[in-house]
Protein backbone atom coordinates (compact mmCIF):
# COMPACT_ATOMS: atom_id res chain seq x y z
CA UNK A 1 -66.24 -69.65 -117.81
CA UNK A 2 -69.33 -70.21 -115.57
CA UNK A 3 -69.83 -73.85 -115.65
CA UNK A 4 -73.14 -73.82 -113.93
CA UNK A 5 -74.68 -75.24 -111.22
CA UNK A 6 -77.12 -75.12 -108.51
CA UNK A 7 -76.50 -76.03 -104.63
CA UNK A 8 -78.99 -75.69 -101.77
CA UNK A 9 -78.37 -76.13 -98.29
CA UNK A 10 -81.04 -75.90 -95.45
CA UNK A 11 -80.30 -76.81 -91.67
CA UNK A 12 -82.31 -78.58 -89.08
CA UNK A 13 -82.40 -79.05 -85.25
CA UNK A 14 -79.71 -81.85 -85.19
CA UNK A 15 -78.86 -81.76 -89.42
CA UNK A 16 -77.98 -80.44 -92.28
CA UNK A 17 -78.70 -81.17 -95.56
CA UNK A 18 -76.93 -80.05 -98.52
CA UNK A 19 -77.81 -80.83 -102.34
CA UNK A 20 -76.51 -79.83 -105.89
CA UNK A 21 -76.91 -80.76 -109.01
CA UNK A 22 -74.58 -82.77 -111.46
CA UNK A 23 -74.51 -81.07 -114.78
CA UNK A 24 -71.58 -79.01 -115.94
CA UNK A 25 -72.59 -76.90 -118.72
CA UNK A 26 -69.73 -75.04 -121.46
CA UNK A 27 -71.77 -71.92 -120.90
CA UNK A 28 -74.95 -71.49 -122.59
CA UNK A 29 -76.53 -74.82 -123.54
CA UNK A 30 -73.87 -76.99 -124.29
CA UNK A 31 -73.51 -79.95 -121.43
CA UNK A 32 -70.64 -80.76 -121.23
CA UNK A 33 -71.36 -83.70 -118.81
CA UNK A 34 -73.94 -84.92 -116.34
CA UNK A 35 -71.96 -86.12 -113.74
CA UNK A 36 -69.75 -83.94 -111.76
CA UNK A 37 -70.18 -83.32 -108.32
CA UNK A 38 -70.30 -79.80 -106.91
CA UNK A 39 -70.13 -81.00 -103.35
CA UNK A 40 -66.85 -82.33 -101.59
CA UNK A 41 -67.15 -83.49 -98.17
CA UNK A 42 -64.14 -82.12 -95.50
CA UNK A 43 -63.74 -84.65 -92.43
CA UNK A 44 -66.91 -85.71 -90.88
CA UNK A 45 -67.87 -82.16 -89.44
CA UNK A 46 -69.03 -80.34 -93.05
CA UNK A 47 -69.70 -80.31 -96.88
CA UNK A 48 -68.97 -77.50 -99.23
CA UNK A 49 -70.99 -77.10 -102.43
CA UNK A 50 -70.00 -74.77 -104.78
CA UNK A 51 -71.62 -73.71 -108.18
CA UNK A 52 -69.49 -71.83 -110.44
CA UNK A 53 -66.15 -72.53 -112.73
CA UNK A 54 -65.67 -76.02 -112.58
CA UNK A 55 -61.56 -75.57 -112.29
CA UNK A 56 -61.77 -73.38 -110.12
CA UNK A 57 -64.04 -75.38 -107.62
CA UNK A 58 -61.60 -78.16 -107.99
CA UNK A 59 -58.47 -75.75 -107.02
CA UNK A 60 -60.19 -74.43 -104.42
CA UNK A 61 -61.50 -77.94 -102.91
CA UNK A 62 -57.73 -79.52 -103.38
CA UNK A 63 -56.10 -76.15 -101.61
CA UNK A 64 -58.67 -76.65 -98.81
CA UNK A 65 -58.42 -80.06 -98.27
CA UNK A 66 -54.64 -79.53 -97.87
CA UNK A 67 -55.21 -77.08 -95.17
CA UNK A 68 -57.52 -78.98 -93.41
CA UNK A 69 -54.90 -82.10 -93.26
CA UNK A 70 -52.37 -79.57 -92.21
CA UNK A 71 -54.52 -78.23 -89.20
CA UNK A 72 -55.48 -81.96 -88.26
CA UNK A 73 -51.82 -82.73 -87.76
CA UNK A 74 -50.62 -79.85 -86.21
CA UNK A 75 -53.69 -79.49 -83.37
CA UNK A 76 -54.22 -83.54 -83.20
CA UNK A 77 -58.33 -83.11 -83.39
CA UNK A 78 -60.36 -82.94 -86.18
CA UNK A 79 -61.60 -79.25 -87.88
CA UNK A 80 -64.37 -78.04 -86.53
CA UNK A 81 -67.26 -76.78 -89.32
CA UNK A 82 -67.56 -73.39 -87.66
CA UNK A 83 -63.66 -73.20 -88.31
CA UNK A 84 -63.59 -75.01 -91.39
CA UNK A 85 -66.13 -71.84 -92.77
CA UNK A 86 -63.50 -69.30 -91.07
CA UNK A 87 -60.80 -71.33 -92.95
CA UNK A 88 -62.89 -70.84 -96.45
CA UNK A 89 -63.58 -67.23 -95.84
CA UNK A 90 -59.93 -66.66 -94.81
CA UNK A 91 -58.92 -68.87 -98.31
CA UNK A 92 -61.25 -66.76 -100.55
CA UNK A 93 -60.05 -63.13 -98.66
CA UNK A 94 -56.67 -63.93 -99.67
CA UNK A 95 -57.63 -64.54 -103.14
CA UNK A 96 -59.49 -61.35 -103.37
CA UNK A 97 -57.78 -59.39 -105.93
CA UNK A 98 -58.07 -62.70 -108.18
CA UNK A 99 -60.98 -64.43 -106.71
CA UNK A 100 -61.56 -68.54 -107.34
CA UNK A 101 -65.39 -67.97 -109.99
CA UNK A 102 -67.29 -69.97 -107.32
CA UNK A 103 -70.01 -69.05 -105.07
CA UNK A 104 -70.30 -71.58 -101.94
CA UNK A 105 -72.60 -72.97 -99.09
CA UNK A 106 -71.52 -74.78 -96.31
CA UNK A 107 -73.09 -77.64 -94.75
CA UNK A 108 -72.67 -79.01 -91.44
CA UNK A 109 -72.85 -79.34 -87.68
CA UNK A 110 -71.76 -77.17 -85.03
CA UNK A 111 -69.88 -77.55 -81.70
CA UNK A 112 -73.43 -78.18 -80.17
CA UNK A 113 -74.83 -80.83 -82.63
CA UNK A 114 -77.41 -78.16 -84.30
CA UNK A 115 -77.25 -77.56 -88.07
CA UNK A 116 -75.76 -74.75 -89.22
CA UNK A 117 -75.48 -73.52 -92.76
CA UNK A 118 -72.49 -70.70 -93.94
CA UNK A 119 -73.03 -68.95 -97.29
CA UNK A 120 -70.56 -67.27 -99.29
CA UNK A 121 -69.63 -64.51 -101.68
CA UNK A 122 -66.29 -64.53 -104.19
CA UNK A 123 -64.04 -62.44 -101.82
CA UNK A 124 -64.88 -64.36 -98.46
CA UNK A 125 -67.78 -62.62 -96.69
CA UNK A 126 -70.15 -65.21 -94.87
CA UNK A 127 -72.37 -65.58 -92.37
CA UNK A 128 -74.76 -67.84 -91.04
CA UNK A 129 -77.73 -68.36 -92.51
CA UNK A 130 -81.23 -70.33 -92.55
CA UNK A 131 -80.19 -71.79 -95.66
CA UNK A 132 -80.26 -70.68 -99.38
CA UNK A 133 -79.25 -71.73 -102.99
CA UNK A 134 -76.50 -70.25 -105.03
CA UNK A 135 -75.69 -70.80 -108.44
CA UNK A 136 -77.19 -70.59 -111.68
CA UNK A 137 -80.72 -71.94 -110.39
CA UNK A 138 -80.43 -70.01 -107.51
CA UNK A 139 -83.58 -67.79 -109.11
CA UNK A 140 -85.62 -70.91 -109.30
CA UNK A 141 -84.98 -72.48 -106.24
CA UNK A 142 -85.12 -69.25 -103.72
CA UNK A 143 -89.13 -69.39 -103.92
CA UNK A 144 -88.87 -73.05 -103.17
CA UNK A 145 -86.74 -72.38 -100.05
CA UNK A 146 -88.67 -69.38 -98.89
CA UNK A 147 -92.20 -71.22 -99.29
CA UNK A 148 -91.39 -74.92 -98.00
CA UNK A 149 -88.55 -74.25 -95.96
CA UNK A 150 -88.36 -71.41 -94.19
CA UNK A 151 -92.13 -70.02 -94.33
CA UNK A 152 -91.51 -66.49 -95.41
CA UNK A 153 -94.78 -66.54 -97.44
CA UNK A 154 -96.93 -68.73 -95.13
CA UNK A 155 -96.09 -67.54 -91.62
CA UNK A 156 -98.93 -69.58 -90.28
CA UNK A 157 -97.50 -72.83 -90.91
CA UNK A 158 -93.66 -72.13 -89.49
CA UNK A 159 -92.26 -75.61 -87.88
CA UNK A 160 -89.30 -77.22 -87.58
CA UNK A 161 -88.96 -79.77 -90.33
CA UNK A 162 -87.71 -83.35 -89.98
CA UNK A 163 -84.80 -84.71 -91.77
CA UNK A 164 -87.14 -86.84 -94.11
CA UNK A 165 -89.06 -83.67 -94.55
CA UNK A 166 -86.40 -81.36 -95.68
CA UNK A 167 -84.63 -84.06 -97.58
CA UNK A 168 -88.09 -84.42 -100.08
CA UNK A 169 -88.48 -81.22 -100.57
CA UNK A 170 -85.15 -80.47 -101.49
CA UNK A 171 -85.59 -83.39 -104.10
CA UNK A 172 -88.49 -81.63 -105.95
């Protein structure tokens, strides 16, 4: 069951900002509640949001978390996001043939301080990306990202945007 949900994620020069909403629908228009989180954060380097089946997110965020403890102990230093987002596209490969029903973005920091953003299909193919939304308002929040964020339909204006910046328009 496709419990909704809508997560955006949008780097910057030195951040990354990462948003979702907290409704969990029962398919259609039942809502089932208004506050569940779609984003978990994984040590102090990223966050994952994911939009999708709500039990499936939550296997998928305990499994990870687990292997990110694991690799903390073994290599005594902390994950690293770029690795964390080989971690979750390793996680999701090997689930393939019965894939977790979530759809992810990743949120964080690389090994240089600069913002980096990782987004995800069900079988583990990512790259890096400028930022995006996934989820069920994915369709209404693409023209948002293209026209305030990234510039795609006003060239003119391209800039960097601040944190404060990003962090309002991802609120409207």
């Amino acid at each position: 069951m496709d419990n909704g949900g809508t997560v955006m994620a949008v780097p910057g020069k030195d951040f990354a900002v990462i948003a979702a909403d907290t409704r969990m629908s029962g398919g259609g228009y039942n809502i089932m509640s208004r506050n569940v989180s779609k984003l978990q954060q994984f040590g102090s380097a990223c966050v994952l949001g994911t939009g999708g089946m709500q039990a499936d997110r939550e296997a998928m965020y305990k499994y990870l978390d687990a292997r990110r403890v694991i690799y903390e102990q073994q290599h005594e230093s902390k994950l690293s996001c770029p690795a964390f987002a080989q971690l979750l596209s390793t996680t999701l490969y090997g689930r393939r043939f019965f894939p977790y029903y979530c759809f992810s973005l990743l949120a964080g920091l690389d090994e240089e301080g600069k913002g980096v953003v990782y987004g995800y299909d069900a079988v583990g193919s990512y790259e890096r990306i400028e930022g995006a939304a996934t989820g069920s308002g994915q369709s209404l929040a693409t023209p948002l990202f293209d026209n305030q964020i990234a510039f795609r339909t006003q060239e003119k204006n391209k800039r960097d945007l601040t944190l404060e910046e990003t962090i309002d328009i991802i609120k409207t």
